[in-house]
C-alpha atoms as a PDB file:
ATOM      1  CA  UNK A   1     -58.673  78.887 -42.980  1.00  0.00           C
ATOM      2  CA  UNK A   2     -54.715  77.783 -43.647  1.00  0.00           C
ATOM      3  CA  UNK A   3     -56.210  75.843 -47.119  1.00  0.00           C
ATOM      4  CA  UNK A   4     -57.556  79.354 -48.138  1.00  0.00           C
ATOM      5  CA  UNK A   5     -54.526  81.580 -47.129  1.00  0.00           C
ATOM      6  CA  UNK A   6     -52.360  78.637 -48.966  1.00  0.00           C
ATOM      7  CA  UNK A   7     -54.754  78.424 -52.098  1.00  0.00           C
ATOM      8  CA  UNK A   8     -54.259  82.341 -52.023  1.00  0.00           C
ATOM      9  CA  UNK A   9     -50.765  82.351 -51.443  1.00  0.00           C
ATOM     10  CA  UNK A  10     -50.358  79.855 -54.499  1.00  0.00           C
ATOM     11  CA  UNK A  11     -52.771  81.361 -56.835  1.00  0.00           C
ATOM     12  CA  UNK A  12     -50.581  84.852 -56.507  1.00  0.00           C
ATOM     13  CA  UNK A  13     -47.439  83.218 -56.867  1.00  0.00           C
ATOM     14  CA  UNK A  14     -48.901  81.497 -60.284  1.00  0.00           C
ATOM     15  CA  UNK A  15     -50.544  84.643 -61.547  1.00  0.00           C
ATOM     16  CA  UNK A  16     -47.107  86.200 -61.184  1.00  0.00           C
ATOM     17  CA  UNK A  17     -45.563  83.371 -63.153  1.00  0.00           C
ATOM     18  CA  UNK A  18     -47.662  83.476 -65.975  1.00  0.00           C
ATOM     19  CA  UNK A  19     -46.997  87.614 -66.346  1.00  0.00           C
ATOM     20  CA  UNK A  20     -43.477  86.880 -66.672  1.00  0.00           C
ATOM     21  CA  UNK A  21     -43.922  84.226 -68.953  1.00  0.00           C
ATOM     22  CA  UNK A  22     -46.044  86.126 -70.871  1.00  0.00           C
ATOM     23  CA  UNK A  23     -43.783  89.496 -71.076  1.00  0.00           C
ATOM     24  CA  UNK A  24     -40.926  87.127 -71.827  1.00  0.00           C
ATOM     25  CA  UNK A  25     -42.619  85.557 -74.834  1.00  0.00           C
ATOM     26  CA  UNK A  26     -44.204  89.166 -76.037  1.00  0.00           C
ATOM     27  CA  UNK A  27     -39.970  90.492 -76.277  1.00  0.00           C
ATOM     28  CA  UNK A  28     -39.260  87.685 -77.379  1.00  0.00           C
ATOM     29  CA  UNK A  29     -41.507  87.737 -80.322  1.00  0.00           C
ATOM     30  CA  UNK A  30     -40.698  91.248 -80.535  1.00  0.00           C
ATOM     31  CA  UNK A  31     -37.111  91.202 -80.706  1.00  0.00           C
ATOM     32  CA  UNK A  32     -37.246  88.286 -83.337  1.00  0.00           C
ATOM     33  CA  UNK A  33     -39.531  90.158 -85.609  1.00  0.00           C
ATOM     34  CA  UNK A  34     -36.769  93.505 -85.567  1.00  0.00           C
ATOM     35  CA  UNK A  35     -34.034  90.791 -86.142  1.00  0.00           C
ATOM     36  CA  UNK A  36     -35.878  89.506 -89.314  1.00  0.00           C
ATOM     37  CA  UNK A  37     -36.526  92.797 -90.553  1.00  0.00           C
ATOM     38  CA  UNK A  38     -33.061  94.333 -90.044  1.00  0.00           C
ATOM     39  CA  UNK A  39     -31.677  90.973 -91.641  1.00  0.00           C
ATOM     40  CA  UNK A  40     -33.983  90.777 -94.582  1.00  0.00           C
ATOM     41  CA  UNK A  41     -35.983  93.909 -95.665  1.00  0.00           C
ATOM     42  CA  UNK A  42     -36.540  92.985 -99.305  1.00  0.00           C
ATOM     43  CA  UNK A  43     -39.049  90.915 -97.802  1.00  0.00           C
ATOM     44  CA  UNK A  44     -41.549  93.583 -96.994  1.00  0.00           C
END
């Protein structure tokens, strides 16, 4: 019973990593694609 409350325990704390990862990389992409655009908008 403590290996499944720790397996648990660990699989929550990894789900929450990868959501912040995720949202991190999704502004980040976002963010660099407004940069581009307000730096070069001949390019559209």
């Amino acid at each position: 019973m403590a290996f499944l409350s720790s397996f648990v325990s660990y699989l929550i704390l990894f789900i929450i990593f990868v959501v912040v990862i995720s949202a991190g990389v999704f502004i980040g992409i976002t963010l660099r694609k407004k940069k581009n655009n307000e730096k070069l908008p001949e390019k559209k």
